[in-house]
Protein backbone atom coordinates (compact mmCIF):
# COMPACT_ATOMS: atom_id res chain seq x y z
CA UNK A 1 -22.47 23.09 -44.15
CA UNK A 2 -22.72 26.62 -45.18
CA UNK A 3 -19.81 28.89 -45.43
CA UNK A 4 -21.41 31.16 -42.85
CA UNK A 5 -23.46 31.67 -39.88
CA UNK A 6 -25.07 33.51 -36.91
CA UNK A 7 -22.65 35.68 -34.95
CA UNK A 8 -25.32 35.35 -31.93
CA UNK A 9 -25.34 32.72 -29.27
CA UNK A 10 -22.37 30.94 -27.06
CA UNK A 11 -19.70 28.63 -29.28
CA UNK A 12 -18.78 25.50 -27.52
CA UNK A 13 -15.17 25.00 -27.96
CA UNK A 14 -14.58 21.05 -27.01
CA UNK A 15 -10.78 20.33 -26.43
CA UNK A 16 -9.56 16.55 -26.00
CA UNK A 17 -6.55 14.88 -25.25
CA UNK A 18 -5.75 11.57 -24.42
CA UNK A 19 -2.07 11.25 -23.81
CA UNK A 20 0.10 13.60 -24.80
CA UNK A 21 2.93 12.50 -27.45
CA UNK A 22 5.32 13.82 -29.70
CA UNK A 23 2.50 13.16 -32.22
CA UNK A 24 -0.49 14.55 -30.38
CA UNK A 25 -1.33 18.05 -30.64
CA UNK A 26 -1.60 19.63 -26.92
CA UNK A 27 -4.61 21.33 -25.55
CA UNK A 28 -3.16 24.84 -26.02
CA UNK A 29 -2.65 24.14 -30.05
CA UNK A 30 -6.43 22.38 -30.57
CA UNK A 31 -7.55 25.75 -28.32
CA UNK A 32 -5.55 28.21 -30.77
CA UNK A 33 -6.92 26.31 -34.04
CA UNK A 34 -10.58 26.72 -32.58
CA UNK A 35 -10.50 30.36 -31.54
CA UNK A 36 -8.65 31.67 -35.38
CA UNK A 37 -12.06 29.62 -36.50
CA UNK A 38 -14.51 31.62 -34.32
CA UNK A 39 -12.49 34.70 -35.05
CA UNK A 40 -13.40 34.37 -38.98
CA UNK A 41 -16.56 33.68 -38.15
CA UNK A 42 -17.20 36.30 -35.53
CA UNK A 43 -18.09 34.13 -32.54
CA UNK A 44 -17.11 36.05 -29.88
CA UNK A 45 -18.65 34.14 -26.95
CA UNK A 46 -17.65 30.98 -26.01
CA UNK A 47 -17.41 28.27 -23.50
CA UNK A 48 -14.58 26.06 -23.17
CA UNK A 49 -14.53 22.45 -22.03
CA UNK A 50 -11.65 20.49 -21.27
CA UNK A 51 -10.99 16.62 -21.43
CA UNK A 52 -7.19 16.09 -20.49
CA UNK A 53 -5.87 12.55 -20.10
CA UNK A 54 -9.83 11.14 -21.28
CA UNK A 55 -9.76 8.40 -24.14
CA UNK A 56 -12.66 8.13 -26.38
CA UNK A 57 -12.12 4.79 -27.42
CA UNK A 58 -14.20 3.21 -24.48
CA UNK A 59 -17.39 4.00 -23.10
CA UNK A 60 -16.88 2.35 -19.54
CA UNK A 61 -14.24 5.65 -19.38
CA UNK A 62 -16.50 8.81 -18.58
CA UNK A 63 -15.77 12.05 -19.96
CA UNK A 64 -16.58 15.03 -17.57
CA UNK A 65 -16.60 18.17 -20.11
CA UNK A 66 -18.33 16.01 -23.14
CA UNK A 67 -21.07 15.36 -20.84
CA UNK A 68 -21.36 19.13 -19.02
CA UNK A 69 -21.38 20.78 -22.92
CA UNK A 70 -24.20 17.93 -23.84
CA UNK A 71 -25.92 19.21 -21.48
CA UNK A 72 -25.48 22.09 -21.87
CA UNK A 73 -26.70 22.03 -25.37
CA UNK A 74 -29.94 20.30 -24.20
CA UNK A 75 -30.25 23.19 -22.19
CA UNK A 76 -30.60 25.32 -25.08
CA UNK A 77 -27.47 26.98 -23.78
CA UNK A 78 -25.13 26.38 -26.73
CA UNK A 79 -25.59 27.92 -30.52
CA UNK A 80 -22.98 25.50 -32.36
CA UNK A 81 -19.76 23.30 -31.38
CA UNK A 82 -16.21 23.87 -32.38
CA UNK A 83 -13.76 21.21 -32.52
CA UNK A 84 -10.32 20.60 -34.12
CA UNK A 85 -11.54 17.58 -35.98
CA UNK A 86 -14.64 14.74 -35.38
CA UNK A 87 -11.77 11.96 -33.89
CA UNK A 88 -11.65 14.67 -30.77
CA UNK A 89 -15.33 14.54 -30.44
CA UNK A 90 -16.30 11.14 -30.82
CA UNK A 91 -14.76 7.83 -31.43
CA UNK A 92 -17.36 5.06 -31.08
CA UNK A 93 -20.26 4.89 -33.39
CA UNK A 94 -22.76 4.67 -30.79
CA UNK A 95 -21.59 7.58 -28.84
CA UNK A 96 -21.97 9.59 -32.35
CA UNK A 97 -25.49 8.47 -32.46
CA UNK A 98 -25.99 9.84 -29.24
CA UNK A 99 -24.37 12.97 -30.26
CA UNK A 100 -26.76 13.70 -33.55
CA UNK A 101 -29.83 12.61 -31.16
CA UNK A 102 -28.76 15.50 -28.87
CA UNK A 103 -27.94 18.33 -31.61
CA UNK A 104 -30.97 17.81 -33.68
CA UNK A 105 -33.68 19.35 -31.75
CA UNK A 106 -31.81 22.18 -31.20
CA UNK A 107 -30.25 22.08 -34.93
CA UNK A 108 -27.11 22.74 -33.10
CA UNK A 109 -24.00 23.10 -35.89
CA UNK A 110 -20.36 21.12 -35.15
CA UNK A 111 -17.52 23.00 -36.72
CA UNK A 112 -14.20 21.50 -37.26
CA UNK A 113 -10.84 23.34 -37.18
CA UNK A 114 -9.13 20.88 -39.33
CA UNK A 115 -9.95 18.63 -41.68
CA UNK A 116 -12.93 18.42 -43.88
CA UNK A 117 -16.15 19.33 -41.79
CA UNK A 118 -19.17 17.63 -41.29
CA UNK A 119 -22.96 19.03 -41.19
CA UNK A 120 -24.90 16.89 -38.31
CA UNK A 121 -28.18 18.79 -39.11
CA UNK A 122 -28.39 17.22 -42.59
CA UNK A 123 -28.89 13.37 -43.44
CA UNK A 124 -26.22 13.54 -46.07
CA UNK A 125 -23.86 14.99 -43.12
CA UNK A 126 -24.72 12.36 -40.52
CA UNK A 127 -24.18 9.74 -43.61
CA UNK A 128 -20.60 11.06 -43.89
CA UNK A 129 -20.45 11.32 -40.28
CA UNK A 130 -21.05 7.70 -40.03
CA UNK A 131 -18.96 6.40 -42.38
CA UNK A 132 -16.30 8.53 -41.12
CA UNK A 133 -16.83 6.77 -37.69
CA UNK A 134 -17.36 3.37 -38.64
CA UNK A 135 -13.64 3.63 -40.49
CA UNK A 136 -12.08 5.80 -37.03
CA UNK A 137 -13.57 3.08 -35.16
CA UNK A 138 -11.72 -0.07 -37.18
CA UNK A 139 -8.47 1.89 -36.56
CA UNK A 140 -9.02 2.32 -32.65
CA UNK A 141 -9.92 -1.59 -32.96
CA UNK A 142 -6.62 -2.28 -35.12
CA UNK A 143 -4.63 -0.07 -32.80
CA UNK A 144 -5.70 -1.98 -29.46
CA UNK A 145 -5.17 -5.34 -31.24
CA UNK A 146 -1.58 -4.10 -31.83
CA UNK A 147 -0.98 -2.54 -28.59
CA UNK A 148 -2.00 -6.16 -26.71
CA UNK A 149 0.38 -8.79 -29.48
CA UNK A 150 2.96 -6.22 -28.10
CA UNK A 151 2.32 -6.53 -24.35
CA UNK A 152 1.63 -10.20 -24.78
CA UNK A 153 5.25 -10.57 -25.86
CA UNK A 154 6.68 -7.92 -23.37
CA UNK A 155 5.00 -10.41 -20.90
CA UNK A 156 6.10 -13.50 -21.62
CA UNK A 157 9.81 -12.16 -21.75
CA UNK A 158 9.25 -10.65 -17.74
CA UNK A 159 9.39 -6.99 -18.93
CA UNK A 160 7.06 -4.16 -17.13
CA UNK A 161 4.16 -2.70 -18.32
CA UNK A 162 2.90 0.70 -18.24
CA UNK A 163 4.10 4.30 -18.55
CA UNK A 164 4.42 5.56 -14.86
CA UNK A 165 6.94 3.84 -12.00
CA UNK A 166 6.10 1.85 -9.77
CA UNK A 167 7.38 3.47 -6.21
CA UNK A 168 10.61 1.91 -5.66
CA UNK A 169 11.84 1.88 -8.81
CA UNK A 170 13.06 4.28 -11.80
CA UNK A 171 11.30 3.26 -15.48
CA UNK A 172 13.46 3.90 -18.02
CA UNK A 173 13.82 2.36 -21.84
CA UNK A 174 11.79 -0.15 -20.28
CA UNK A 175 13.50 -1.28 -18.18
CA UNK A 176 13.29 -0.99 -14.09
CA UNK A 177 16.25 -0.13 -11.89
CA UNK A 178 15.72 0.18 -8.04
CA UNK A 179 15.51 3.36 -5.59
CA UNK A 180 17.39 2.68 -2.81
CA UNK A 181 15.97 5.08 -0.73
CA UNK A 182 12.53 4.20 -1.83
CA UNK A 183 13.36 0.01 -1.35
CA UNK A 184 14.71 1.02 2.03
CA UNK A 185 11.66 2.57 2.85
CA UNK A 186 9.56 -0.63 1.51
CA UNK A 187 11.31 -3.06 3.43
CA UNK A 188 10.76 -0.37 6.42
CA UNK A 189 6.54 -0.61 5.82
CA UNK A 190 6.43 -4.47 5.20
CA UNK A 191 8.19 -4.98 8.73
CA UNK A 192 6.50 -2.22 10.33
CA UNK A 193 2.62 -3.32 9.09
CA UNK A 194 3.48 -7.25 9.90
CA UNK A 195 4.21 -5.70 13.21
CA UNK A 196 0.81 -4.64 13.98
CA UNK A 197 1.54 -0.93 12.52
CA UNK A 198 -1.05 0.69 10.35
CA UNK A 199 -1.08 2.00 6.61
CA UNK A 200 -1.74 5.83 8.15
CA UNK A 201 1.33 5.24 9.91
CA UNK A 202 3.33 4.37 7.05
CA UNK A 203 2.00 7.19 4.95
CA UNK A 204 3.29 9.48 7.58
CA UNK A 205 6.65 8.09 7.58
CA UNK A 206 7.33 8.13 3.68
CA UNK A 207 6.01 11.31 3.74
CA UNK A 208 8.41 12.38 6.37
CA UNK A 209 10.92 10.79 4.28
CA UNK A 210 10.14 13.38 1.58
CA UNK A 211 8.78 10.52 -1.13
CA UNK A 212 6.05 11.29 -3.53
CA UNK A 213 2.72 8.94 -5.13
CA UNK A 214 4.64 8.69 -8.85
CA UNK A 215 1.69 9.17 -10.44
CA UNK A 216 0.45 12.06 -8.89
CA UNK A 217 3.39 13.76 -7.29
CA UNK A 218 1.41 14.50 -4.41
CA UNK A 219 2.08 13.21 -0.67
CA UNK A 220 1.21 9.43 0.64
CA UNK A 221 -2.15 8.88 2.22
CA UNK A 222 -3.00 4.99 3.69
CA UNK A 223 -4.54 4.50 0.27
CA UNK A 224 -1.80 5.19 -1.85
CA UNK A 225 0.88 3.39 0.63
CA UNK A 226 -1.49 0.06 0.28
CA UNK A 227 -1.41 0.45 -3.49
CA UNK A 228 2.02 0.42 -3.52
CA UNK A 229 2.87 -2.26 -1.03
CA UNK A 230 0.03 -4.67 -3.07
CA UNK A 231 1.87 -3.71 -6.05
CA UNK A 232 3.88 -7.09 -7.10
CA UNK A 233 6.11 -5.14 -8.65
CA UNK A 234 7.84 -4.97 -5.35
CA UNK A 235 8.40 -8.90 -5.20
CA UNK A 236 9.80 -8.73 -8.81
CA UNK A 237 6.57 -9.90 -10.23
CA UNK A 238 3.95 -8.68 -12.42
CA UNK A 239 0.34 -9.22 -13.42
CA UNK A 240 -1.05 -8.93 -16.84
CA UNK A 241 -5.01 -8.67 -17.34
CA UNK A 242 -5.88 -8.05 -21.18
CA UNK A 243 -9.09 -6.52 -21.50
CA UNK A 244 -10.57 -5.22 -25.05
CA UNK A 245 -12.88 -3.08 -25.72
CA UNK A 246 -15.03 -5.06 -28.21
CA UNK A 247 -16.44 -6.71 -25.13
CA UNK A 248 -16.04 -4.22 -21.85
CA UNK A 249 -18.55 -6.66 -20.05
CA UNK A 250 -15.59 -9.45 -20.11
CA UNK A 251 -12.94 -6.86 -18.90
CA UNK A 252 -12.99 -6.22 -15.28
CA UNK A 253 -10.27 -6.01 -13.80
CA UNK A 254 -9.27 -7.53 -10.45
CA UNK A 255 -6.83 -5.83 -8.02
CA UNK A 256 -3.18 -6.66 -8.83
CA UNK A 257 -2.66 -8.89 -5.77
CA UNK A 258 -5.89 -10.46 -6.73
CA UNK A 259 -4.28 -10.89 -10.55
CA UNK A 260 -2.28 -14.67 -11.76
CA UNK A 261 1.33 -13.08 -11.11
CA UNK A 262 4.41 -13.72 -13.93
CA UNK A 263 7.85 -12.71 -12.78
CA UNK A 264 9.64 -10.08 -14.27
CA UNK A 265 13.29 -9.91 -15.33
CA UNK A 266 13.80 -7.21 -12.91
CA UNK A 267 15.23 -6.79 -8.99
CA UNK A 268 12.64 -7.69 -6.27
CA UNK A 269 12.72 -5.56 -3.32
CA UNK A 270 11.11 -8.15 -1.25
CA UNK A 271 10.65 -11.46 -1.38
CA UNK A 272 7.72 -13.09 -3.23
CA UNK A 273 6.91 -14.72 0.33
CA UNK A 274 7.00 -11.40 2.31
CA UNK A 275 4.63 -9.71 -0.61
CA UNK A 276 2.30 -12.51 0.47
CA UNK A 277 1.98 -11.88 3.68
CA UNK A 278 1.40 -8.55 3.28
CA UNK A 279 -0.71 -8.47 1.28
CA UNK A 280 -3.27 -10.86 3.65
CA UNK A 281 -2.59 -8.51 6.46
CA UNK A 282 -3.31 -5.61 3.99
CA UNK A 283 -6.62 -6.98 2.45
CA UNK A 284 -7.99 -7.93 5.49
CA UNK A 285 -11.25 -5.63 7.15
CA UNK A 286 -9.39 -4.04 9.27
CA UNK A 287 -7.14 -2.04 6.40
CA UNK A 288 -10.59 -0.16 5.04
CA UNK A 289 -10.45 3.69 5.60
CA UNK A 290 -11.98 4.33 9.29
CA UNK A 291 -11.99 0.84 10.48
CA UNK A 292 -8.71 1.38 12.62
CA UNK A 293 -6.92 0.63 16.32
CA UNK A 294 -8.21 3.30 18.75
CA UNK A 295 -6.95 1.94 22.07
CA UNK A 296 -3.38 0.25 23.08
CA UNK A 297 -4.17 -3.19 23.87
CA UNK A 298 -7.19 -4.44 21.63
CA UNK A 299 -6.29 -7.45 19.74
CA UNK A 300 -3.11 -7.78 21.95
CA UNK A 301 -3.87 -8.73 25.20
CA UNK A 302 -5.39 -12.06 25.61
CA UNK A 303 -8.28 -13.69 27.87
CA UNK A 304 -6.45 -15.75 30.56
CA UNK A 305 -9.22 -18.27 30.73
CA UNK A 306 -9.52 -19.08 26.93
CA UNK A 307 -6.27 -17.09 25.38
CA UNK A 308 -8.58 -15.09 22.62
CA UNK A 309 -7.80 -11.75 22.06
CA UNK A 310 -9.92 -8.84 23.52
CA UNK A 311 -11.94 -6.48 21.64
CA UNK A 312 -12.45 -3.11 22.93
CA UNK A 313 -16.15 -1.73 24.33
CA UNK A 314 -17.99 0.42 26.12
CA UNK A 315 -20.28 -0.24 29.60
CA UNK A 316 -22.21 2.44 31.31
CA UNK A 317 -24.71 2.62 33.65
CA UNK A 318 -27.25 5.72 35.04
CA UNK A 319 -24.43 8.21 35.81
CA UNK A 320 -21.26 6.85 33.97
CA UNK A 321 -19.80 5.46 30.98
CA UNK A 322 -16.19 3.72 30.91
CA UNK A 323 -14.05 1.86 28.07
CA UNK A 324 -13.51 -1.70 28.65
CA UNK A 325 -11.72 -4.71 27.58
CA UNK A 326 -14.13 -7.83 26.42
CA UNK A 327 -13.60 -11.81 25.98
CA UNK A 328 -17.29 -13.23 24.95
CA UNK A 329 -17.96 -15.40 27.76
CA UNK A 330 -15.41 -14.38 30.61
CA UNK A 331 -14.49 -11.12 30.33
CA UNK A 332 -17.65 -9.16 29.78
CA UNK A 333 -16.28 -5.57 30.25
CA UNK A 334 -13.42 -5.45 32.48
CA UNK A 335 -12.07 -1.68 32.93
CA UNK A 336 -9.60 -0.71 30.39
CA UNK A 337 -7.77 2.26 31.57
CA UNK A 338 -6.22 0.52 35.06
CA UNK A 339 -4.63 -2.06 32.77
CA UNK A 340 -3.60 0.43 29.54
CA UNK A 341 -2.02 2.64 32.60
CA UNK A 342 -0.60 -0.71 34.12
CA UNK A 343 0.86 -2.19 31.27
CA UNK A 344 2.23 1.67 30.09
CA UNK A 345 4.52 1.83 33.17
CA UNK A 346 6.14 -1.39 32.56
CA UNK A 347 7.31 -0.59 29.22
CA UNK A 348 8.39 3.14 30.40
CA UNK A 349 10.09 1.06 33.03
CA UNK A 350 11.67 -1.36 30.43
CA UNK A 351 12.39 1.22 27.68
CA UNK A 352 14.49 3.44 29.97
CA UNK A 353 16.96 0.39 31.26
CA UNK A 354 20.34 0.47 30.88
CA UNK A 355 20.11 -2.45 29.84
CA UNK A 356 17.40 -2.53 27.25
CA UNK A 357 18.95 -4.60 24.88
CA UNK A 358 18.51 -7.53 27.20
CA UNK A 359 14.94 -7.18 27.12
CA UNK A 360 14.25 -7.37 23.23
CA UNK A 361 16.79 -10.84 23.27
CA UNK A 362 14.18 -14.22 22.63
CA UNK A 363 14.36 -16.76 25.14
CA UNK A 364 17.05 -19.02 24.86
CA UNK A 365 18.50 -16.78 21.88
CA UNK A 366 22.21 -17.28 20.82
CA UNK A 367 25.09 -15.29 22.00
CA UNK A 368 26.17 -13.31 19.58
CA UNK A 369 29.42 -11.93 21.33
CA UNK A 370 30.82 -16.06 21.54
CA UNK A 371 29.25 -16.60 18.12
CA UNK A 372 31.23 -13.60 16.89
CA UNK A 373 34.40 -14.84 18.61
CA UNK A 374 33.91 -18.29 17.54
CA UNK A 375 33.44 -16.99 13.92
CA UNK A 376 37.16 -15.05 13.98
CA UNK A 377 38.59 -17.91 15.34
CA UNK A 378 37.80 -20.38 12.51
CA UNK A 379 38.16 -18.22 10.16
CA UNK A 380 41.72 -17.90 11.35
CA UNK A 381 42.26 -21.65 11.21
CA UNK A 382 40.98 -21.78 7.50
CA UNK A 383 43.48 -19.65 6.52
CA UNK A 384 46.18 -21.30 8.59
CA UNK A 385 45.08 -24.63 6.45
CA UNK A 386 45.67 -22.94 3.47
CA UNK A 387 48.79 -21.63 4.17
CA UNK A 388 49.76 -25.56 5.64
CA UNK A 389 49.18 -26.42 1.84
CA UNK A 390 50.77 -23.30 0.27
CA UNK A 391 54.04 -24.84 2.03
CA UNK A 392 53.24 -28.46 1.46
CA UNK A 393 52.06 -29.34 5.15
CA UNK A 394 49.52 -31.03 4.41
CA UNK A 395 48.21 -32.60 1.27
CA UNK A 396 44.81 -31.79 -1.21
CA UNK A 397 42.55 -34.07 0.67
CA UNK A 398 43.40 -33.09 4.18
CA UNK A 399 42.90 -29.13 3.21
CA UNK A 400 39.61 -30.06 1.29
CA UNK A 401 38.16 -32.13 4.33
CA UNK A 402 39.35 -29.61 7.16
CA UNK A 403 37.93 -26.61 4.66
CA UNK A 404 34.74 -28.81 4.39
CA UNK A 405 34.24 -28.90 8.37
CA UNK A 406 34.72 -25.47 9.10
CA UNK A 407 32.65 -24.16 6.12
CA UNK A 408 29.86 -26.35 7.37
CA UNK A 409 30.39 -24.63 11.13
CA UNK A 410 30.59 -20.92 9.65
CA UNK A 411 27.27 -21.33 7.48
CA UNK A 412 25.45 -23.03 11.25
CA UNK A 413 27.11 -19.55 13.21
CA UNK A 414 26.07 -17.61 10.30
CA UNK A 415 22.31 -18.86 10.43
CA UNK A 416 22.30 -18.48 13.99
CA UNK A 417 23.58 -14.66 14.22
CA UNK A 418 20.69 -14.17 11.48
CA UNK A 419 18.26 -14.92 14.32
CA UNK A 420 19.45 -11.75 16.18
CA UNK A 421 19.25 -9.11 13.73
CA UNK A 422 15.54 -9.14 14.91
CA UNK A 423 16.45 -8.13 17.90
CA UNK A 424 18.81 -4.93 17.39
CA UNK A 425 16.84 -3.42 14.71
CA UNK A 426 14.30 -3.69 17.95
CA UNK A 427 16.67 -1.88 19.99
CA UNK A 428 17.74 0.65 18.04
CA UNK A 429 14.08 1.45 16.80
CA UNK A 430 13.14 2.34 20.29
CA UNK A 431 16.30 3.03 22.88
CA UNK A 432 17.02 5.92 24.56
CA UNK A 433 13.25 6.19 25.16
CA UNK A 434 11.51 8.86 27.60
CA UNK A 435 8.40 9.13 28.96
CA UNK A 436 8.17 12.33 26.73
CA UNK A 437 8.54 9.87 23.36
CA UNK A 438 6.40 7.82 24.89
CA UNK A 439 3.61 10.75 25.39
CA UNK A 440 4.37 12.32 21.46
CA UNK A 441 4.07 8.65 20.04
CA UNK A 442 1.56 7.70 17.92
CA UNK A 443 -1.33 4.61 19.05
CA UNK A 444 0.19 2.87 16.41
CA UNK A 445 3.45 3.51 17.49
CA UNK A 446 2.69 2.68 20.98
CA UNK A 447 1.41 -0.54 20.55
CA UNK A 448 4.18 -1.62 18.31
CA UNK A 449 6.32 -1.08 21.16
CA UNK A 450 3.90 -3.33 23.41
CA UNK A 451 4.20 -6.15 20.42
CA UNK A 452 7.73 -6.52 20.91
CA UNK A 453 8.10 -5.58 24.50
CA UNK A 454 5.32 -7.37 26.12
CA UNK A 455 4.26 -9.88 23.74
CA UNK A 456 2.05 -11.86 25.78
CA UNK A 457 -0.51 -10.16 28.17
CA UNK A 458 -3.45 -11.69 29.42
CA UNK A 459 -6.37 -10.12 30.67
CA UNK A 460 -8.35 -12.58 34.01
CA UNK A 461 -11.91 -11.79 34.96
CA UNK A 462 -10.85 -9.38 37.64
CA UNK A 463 -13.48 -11.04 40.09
CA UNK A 464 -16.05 -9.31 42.71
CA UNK A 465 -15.80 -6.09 44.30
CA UNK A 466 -13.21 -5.02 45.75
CA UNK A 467 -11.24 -5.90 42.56
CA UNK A 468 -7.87 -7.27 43.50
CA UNK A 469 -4.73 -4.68 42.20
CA UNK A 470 -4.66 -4.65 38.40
CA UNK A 471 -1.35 -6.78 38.35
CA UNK A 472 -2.86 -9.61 40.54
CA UNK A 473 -5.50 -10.07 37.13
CA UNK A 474 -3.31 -8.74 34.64
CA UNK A 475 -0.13 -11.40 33.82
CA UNK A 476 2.51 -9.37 31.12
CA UNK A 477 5.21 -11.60 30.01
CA UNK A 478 8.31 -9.93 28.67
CA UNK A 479 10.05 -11.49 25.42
CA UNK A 480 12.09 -14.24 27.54
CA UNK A 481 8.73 -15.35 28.73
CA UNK A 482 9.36 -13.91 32.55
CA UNK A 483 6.32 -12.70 34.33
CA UNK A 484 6.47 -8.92 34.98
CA UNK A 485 7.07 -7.74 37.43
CA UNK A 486 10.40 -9.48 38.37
CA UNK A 487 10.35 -11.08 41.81
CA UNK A 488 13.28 -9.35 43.17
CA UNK A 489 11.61 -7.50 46.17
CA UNK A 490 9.61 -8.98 48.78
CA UNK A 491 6.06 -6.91 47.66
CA UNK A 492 6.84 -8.31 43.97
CA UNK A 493 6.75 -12.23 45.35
CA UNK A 494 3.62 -11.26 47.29
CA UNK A 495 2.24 -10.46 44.06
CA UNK A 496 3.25 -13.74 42.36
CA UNK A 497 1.54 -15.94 45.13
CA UNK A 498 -1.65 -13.80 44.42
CA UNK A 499 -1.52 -13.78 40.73
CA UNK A 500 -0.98 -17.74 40.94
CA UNK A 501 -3.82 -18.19 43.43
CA UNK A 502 -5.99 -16.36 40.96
CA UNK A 503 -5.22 -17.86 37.90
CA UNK A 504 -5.98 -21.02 39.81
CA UNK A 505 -9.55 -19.93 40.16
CA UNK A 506 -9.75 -20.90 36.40
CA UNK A 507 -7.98 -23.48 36.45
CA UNK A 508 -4.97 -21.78 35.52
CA UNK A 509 -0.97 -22.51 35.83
CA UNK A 510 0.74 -19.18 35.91
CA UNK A 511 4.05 -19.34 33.94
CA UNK A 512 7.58 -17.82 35.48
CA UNK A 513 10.33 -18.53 32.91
């Protein structure tokens, strides 16, 4: 390349970073080299173009400002190119190829800040060129062959992979060391969503909770809270998926919860069983971005003829249009808004009880104040028996059978207070409740409280006109499987007799626990 040229025309400065390292020189620096170039060469007008975080080792990955200044040069926009050296420019032989096929019409220089530079407008420059680029390219190749031996072994001895966190977890040295906050929050989402709650809803939340996408920094949206409860990270597990670049056709990747999963060395959050489940409740149709639960009871309430859920619609005739609630083949678009407004004043009713608590309990559930009493009370004796053998009482074999027997009854009180931890994290999501809660809660919200409030309701063809009343059609059962409402008052056992008399019409038993 000559020693000079033109002053006249724009300068494409190209700037390219990959990752920055204490090796790699920043954006700012390649910029500063480029510009003392077109200052000794009096190229005053230039256009810059920026690549940050865009490798040039594989084609699949697209590079924004390369492209734009391409065409810009094809264009006839662009006089010449400045670049800190050719590995910034290109780093695949075809994609140099491409380069001298778009600079020779045009006879468009490339100028290199550092490093020997190369003239792309002569054959002995795009010789040089090429042999530069077939030698870059074996290092790129020698440098991913090194970079997969080492995450082969970091695999196969359960450590993590990557650069950024996953949420829930600090990355440091390698190694992974919980959030507790962030787990918290985690275990919050997985019990929320395989409650019927929605990924909006938990993006909301851990936004509310002040957390932040790792990567990005930037608030939660649905998308970013499935990525990170589909991360297996979460369940102490992680999926490895080599890919090379020789072959890019043979390298798709696969979702993570798609992936074969290895478990790491570090602390699951949840349990590799939970993660599951999620994870099919996450996948499904329903989780894709506008595909979501507009009205309180679809999916939820049930067809009392045939006990499938009902799907939400629409009817309308000449003058009028109305939502409704639909069964194929018995319920073909019953009414919705009698039965949302029905089934709402129950739970207002319910959630402002004095004695909510009672509600939430399962039918036939343990009681925990005897449990607890009968807990204290063995535990006393066990440490009566070992005091019996700290004087000599009793002998070795008597303390180890009687220890024995009321180990064995602790661990069958311990499993059966488990079964009601359900049941106050229930109550103390939701009491005191108001009607105003009720009226600032979300859908989502709204019908988690009718999951675990009401979790049976069906839905019975309401019949011809005049309709019955909406609870003479509409049976809600409560969680200990009573039929709302109660029949304490005379009206309410009028009710009963009519809601039995109609079921009956389908050959239906109406249940009263």
């Amino acid at each position: 390349m000559s020693n000079s040229a033109p002053a006249l025309g724009v300068t494409a400065i190209y700037l390219r970073l990959s990752k920055q390292t204490d090796r790699s020189v920043s954006l700012d620096a390649q910029l500063a080299e480029c510009i003392a170039l077109c200052d000794r060469n009096g190229w005053t007008e230039t256009r810059i173009y920026r690549d940050e975080s865009r490798s040039a080792s594989n084609a699949r990955r697209k590079r924004p400002a390369y492209e734009q200044m391409l065409a810009d040069v094809r264009a006839g926009e662009v006089a010449r190119i400045v670049c800190r050296d050719d590995d910034r420019l290109v780093r695949q032989p075809v994609e140099l190829e491409g380069l001298i096929n778009t600079l020779e019409p045009g006879a468009v220089p490339v100028w290199f800040a550092a490093g020997s530079e190369l003239d792309l407008t002569t054959s002995r420059g795009r010789e040089n060129a090429r042999i530069r680029g077939a030698i870059a390219r074996g290092e790129v190749e020698r440098k991913s062959e090194r970079q997969k031996a080492s995450n082969r072994h970091r695999v196969a001895t359960g450590k993590p992979l990557g650069t950024v966190r996953p949420f829930g977890y600090t990355y440091a040295a390698g190694t992974l060391t919980v959030v507790p906050a962030e787990a918290e929050s985690i275990r919050w989402a997985v019990a929320h969503v395989m409650r019927g709650g929605t990924l909006s809803d938990v993006a909301r939340e851990w936004t509310a909770r002040g957390h932040t996408v790792p990567k990005t920094k930037g608030p939660y949206s649905w998308a970013a809270a499935k990525g990170a409860l589909t991360n297996p990270y979460i369940c102490g597990h992680l999926q490895y998926q080599p890919s090379t670049i020789l072959s890019p056709e043979t390298s798709k990747r696969v979702p993570g919860w798609k992936a074969e999963l290895i478990k790491g060395e570090w602390e699951p959050i949840i349990t590799r069983e939970q993660w599951t489940d999620v994870v099919q409740v996450l996948t499904r149709t329903r989780s894709k971005a506008g595909n979501y639960v507009r009205y309180l009871g679809a999916g939820i309430y049930r067809c009392g003829v045939c006990d499938k859920p009902l799907r939400s619609g629409w009817n309308a005739n000449k003058t009028k249009k109305w939502r409704t609630y639909k069964c194929i083949g018995h319920n073909g678009g019953i009414s919705a808004d009698p039965i949302d407004e029905y089934i709402t004043e129950i739970l207002m009713w319910m959630l402002t009880q004095e004695d909510f608590a009672d509600l939430l309990a399962e039918p036939e559930g343990p009681d925990r104040g005897a449990l607890d009493a009968e807990r204290k009370e063995l535990e006393g004796e066990l440490e009566a028996l070992t005091a019996s053998y700290a004087r000599r009482a009793i002998r070795l074999p008597q303390l180890e059978a009687g220890t024995a027997a009321i180990e064995a009854r602790l661990a069958e009180i311990d499993q059966a207070l488990a079964g009601t931890v359900e049941q106050e994290e229930r109550a103390a999501r939701y009491a005191p409740a108001s009607r105003e809660q009720w009226e600032s809660a979300t859908i989502e919200q709204r019908r988690l409280f009718l999951r675990d409030l009401l979790p049976v309701v069906r839905v019975f063809p309401a019949g011809s006109n005049p309709a019955p009343a909406v609870p003479v059609y509409v049976h809600a059962y409560d969680r200990r499987g009573r039929l709302r409402p109660l029949t304490l008052e005379p009206e309410d056992v009028e009710t009963l007799q009519r809601q039995k008399a109609h079921a009956a019409k389908w050959g239906k038993v109406v249940d009263q626990a």
